[in-house]
N, C-alpha and C. Protein backbone atom coordinates (compact mmCIF):
# COMPACT_ATOMS: atom_id res chain seq x y z
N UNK A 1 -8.87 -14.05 -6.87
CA UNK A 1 -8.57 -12.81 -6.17
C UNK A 1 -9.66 -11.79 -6.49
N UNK A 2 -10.37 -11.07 -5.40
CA UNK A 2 -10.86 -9.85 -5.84
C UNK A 2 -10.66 -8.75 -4.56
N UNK A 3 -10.75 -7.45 -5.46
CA UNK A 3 -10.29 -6.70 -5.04
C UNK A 3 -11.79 -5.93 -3.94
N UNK A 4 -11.40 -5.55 -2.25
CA UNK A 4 -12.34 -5.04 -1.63
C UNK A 4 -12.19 -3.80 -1.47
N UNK A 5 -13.37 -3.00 -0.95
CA UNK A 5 -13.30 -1.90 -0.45
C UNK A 5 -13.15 -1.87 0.85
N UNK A 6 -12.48 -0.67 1.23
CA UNK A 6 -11.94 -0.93 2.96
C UNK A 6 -13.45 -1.44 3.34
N UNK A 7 -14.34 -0.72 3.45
CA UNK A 7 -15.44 -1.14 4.23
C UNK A 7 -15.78 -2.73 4.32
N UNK A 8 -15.68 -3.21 3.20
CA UNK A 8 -15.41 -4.79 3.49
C UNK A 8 -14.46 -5.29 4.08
N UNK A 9 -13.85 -4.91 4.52
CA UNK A 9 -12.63 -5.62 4.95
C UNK A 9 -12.81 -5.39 6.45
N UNK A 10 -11.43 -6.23 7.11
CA UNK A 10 -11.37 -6.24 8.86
C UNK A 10 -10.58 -5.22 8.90
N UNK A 11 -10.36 -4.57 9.52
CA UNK A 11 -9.31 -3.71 9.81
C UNK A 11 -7.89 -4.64 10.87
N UNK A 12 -8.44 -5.30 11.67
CA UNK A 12 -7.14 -6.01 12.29
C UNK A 12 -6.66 -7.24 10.99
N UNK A 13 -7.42 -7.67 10.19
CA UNK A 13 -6.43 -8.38 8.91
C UNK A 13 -5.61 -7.22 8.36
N UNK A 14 -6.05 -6.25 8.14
CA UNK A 14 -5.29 -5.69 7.20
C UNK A 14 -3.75 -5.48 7.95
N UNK A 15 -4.20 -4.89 9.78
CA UNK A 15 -2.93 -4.55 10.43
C UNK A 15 -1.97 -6.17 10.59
N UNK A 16 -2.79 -6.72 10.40
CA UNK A 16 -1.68 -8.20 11.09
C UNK A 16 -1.31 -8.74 9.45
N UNK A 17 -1.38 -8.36 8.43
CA UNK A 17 -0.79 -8.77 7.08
C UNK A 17 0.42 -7.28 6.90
N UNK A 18 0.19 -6.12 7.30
CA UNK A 18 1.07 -4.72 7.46
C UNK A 18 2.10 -5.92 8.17
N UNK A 19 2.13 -5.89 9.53
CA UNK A 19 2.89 -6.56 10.03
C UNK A 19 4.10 -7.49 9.67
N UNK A 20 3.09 -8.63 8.94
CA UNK A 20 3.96 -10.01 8.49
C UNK A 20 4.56 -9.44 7.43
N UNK A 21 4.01 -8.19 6.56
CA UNK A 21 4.95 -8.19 5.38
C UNK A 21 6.76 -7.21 5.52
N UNK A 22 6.13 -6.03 6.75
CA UNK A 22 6.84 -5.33 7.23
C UNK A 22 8.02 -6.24 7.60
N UNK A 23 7.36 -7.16 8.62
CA UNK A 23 8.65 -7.88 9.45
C UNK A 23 9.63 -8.89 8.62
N UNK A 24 9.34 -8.78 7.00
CA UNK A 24 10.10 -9.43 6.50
C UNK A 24 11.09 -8.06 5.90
N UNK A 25 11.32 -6.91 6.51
CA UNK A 25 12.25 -5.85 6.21
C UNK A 25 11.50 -4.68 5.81
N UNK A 26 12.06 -4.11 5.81
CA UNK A 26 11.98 -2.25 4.72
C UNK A 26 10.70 -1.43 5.10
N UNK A 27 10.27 -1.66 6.76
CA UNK A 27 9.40 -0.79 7.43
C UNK A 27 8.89 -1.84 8.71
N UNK A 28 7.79 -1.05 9.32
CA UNK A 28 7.48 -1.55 10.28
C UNK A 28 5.89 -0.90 10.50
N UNK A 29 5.19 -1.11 11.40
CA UNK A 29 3.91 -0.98 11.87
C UNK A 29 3.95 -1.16 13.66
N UNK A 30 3.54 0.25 13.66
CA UNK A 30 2.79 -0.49 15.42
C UNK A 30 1.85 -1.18 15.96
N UNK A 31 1.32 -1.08 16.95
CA UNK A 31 0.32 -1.83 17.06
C UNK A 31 -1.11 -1.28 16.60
N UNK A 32 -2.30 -2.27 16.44
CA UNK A 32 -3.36 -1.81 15.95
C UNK A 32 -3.70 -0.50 16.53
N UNK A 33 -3.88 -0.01 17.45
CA UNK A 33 -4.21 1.25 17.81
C UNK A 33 -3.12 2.42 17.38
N UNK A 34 -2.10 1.92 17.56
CA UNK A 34 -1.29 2.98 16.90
C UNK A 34 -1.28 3.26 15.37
N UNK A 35 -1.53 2.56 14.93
CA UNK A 35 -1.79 2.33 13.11
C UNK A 35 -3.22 2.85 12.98
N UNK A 36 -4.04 2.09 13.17
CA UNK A 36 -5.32 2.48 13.15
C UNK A 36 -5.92 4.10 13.02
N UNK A 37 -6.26 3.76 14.03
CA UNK A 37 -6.45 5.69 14.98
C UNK A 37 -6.16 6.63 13.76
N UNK A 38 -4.29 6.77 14.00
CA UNK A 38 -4.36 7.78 13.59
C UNK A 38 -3.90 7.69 11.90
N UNK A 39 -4.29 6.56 11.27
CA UNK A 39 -4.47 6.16 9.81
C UNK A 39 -5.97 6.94 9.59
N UNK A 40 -7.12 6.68 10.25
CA UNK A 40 -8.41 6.98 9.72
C UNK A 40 -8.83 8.57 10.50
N UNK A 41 -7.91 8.82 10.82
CA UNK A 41 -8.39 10.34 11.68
C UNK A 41 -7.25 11.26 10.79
N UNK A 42 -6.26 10.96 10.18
CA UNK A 42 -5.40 11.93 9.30
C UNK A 42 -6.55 12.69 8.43
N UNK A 43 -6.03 13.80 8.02
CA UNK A 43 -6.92 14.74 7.12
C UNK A 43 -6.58 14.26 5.90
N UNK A 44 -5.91 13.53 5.60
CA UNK A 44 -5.14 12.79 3.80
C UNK A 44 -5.71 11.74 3.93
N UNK A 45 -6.36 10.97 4.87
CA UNK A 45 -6.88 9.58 4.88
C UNK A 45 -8.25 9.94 3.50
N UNK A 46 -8.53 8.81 2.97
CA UNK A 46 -9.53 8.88 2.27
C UNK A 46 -9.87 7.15 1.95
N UNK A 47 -10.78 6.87 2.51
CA UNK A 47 -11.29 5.22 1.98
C UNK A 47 -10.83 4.91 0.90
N UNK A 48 -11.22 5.51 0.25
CA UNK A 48 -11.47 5.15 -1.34
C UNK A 48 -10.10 5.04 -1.80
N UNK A 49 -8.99 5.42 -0.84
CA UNK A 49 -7.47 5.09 -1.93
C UNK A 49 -6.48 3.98 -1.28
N UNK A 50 -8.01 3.32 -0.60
CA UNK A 50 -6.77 1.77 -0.02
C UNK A 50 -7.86 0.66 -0.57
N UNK A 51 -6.88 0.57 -0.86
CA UNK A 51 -7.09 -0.47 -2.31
C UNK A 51 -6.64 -2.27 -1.70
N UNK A 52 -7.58 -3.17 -1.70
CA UNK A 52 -7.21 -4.34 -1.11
C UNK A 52 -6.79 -5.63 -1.76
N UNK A 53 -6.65 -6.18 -1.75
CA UNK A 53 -6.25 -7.56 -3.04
C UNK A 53 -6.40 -8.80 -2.22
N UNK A 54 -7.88 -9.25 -2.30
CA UNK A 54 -8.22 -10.58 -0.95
C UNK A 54 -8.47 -11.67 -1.58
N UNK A 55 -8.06 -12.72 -1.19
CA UNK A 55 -8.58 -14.19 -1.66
C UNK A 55 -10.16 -14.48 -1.41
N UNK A 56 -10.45 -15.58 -2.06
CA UNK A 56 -11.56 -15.78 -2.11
C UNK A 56 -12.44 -15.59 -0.58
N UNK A 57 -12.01 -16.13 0.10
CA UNK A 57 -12.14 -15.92 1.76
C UNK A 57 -11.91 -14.88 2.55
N UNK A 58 -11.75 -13.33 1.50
CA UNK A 58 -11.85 -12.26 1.73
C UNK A 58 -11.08 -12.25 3.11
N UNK A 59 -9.79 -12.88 3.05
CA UNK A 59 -8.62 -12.66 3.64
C UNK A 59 -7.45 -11.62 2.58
N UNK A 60 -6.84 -10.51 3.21
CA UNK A 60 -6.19 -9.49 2.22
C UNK A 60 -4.94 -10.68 1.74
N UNK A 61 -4.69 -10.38 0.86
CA UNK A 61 -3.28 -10.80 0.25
C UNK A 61 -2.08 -9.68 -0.30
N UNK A 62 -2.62 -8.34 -0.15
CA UNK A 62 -1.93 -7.07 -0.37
C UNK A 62 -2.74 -6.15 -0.44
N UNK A 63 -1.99 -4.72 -0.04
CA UNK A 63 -2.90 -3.53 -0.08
C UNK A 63 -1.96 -2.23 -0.53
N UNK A 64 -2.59 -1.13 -0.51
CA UNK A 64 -1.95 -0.20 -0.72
C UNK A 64 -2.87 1.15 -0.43
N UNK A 65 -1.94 2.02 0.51
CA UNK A 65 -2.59 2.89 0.71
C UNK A 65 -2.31 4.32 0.71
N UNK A 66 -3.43 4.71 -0.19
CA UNK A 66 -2.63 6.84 -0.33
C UNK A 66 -3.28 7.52 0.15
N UNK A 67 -2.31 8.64 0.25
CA UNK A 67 -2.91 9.49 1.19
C UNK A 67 -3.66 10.40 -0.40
N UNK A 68 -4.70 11.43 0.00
CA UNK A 68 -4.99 12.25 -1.08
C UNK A 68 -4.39 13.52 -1.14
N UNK A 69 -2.77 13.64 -1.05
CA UNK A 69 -1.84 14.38 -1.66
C UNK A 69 -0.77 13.37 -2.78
N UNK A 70 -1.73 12.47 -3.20
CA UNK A 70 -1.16 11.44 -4.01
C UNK A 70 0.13 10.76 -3.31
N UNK A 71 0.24 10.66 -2.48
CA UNK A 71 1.63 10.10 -1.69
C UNK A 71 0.99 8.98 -1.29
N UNK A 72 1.92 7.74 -1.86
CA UNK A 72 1.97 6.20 -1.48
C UNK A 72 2.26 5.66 -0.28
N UNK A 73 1.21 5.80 0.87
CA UNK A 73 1.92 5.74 2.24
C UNK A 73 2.66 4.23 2.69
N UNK A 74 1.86 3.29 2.21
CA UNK A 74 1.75 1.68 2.32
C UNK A 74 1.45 0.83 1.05
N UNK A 75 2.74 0.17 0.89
CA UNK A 75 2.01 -0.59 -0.14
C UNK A 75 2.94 -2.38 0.14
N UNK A 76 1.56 -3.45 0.57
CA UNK A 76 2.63 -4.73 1.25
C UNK A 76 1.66 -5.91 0.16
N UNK A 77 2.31 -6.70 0.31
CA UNK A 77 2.12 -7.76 -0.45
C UNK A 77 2.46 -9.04 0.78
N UNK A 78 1.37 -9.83 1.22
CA UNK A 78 1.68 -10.95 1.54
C UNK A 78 2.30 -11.77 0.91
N UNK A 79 3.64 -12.72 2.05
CA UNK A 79 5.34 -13.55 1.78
C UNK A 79 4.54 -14.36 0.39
N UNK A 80 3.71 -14.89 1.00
CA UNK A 80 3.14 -16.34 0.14
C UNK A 80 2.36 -15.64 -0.83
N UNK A 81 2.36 -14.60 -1.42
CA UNK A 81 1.63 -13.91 -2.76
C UNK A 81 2.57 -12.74 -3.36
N UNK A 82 3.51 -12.96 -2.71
CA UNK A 82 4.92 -12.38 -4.13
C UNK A 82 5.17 -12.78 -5.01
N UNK A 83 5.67 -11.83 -5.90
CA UNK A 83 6.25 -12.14 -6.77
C UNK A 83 5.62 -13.02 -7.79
N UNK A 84 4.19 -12.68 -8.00
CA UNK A 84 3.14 -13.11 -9.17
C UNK A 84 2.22 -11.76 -9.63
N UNK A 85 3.28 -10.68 -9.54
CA UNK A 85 2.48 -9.37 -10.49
C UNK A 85 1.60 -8.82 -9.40
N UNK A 86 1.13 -8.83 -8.02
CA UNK A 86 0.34 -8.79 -7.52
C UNK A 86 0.86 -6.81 -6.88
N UNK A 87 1.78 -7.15 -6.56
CA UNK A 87 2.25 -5.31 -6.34
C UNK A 87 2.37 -4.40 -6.76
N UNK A 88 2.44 -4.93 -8.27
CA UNK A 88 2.52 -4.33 -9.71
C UNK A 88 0.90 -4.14 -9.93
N UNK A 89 -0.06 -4.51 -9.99
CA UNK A 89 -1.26 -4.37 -10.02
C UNK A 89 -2.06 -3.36 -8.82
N UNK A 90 -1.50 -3.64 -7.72
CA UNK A 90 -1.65 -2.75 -6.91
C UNK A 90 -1.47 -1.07 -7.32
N UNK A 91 -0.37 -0.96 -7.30
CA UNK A 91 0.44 0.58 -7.61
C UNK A 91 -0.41 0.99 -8.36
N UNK A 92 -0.32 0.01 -9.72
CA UNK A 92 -1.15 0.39 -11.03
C UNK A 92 -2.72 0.99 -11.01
N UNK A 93 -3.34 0.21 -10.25
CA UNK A 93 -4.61 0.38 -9.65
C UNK A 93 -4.56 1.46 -8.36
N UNK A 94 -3.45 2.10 -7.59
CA UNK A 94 -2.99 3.29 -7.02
C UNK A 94 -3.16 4.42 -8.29
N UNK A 95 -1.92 3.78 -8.94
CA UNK A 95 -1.71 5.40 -9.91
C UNK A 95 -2.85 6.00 -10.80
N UNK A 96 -3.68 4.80 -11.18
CA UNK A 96 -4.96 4.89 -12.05
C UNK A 96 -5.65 5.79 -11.18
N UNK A 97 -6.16 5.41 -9.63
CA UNK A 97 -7.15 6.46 -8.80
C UNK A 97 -6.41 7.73 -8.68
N UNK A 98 -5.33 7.58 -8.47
CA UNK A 98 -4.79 9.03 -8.27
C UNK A 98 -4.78 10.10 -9.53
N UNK A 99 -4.68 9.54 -11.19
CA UNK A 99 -4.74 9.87 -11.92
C UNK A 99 -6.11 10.48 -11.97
N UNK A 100 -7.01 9.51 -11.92
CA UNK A 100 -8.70 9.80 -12.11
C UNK A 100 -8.86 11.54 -11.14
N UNK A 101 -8.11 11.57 -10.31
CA UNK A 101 -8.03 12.89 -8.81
C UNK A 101 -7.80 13.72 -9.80
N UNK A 102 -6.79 13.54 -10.69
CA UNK A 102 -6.30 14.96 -11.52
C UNK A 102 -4.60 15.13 -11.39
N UNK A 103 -4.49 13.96 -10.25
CA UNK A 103 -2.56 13.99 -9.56
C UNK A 103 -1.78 13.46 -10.73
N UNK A 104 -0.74 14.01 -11.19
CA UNK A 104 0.21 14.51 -12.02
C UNK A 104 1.20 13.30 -12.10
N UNK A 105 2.09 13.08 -10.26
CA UNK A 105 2.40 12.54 -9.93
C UNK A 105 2.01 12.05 -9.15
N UNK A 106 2.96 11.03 -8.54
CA UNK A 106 2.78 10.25 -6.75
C UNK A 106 4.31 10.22 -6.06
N UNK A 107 4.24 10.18 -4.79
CA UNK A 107 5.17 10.81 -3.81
C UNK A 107 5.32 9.63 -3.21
N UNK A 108 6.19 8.99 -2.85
CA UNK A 108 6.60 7.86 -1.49
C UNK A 108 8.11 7.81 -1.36
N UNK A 109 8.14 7.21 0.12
CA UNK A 109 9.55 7.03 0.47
C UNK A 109 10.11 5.86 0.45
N UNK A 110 11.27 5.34 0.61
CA UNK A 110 11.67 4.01 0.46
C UNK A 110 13.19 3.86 1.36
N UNK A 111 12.98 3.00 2.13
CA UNK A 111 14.52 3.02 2.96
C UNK A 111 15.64 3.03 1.97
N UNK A 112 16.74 3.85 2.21
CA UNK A 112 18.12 3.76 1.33
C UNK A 112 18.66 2.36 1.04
N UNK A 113 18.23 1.16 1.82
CA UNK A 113 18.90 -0.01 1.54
C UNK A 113 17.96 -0.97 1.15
N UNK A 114 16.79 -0.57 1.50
CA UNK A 114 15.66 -1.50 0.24
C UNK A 114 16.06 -1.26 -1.26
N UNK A 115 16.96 -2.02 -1.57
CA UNK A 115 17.23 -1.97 -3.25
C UNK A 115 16.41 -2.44 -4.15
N UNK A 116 15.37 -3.96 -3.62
CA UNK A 116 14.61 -4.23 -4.17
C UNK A 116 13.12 -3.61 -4.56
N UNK A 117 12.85 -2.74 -3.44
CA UNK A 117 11.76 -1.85 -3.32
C UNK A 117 12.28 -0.50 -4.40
N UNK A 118 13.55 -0.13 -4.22
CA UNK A 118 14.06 0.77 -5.54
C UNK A 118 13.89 0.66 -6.91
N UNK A 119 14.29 -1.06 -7.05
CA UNK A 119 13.47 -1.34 -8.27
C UNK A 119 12.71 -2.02 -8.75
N UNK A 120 11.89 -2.06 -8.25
CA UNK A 120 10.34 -2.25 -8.06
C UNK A 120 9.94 -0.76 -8.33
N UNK A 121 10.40 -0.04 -8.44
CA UNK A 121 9.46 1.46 -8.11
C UNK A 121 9.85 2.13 -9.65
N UNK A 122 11.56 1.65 -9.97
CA UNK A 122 11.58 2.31 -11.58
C UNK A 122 11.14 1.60 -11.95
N UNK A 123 10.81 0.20 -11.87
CA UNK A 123 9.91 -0.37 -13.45
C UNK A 123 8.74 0.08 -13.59
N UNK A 124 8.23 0.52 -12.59
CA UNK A 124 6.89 1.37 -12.33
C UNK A 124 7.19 2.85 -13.05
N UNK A 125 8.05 3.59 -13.70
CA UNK A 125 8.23 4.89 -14.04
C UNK A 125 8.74 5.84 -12.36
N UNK A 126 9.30 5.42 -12.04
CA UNK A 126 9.29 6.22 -10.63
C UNK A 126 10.88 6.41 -10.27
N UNK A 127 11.44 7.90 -9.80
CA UNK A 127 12.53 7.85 -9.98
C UNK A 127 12.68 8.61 -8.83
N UNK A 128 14.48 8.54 -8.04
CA UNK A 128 14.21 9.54 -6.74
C UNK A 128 14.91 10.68 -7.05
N UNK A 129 14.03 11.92 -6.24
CA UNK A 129 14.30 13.34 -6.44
C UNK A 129 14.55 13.26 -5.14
N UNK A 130 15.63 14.43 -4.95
CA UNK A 130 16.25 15.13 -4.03
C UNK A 130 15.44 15.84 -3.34
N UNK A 131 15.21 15.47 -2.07
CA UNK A 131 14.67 16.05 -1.10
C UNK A 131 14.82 17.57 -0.19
């Protein structure tokens, strides 16, 4: 596994792995233009905080992406690369850049019935505040 910079990467792998991981529950993605666009034209977009996790064949196997108000917009793990520490490394390698920024915390949302994504997020130190 090594880790790319967006600029290495495809941009339609990244949307068609969003996809497959989404469609196994707890979010969704539109289509490439709808994702795209207005992912790299936001004023919080910043390269440098999507973070990729690709096989040797520089196919993604997970990503994660923040905005630079430290908020965790995306973070997916390809079916066939769960659940071997790989999301956990992600975040980690999230919270580290966001830390390096000077950010305190980090901000994300999580559907009320993703329980597993709930805890996944406290073993990470992460707890939910009232909105």
């Amino acid at each position: 596994m090594e880790w790319l910079p967006l600029w290495r990467s495809r941009p339609a792998d990244l949307h068609r792995l969003l996809v497959l991981a989404y469609g196994e529950g707890g979010g969704a993605v539109g289509s490439f233009d709808q994702w795209w666009w207005p992912l790299v034209d936001d004023t919080e977009f910043d390269p440098a905080l999507v973070i990729i996790a690709a096989n040797a064949d520089q196919e993604p196997l997970g990503l994660v992406q923040c905005w630079s108000s430290s908020f965790v917009k995306d973070i997916v793990v390809h079916p066939d690369a769960q659940n071997r520490g790989l999301g956990s490394a992600l975040l980690t390698c999230a919270f580290s850049l966001l830390r390096e920024r000077g950010h305190l915390h980090a901000d994300l949302k999580v559907e009320r019935a993703n329980r597993a994504a709930q805890r996944f997020y406290a073993r990470h130190g992460m707890f939910e505040v009232e909105s």
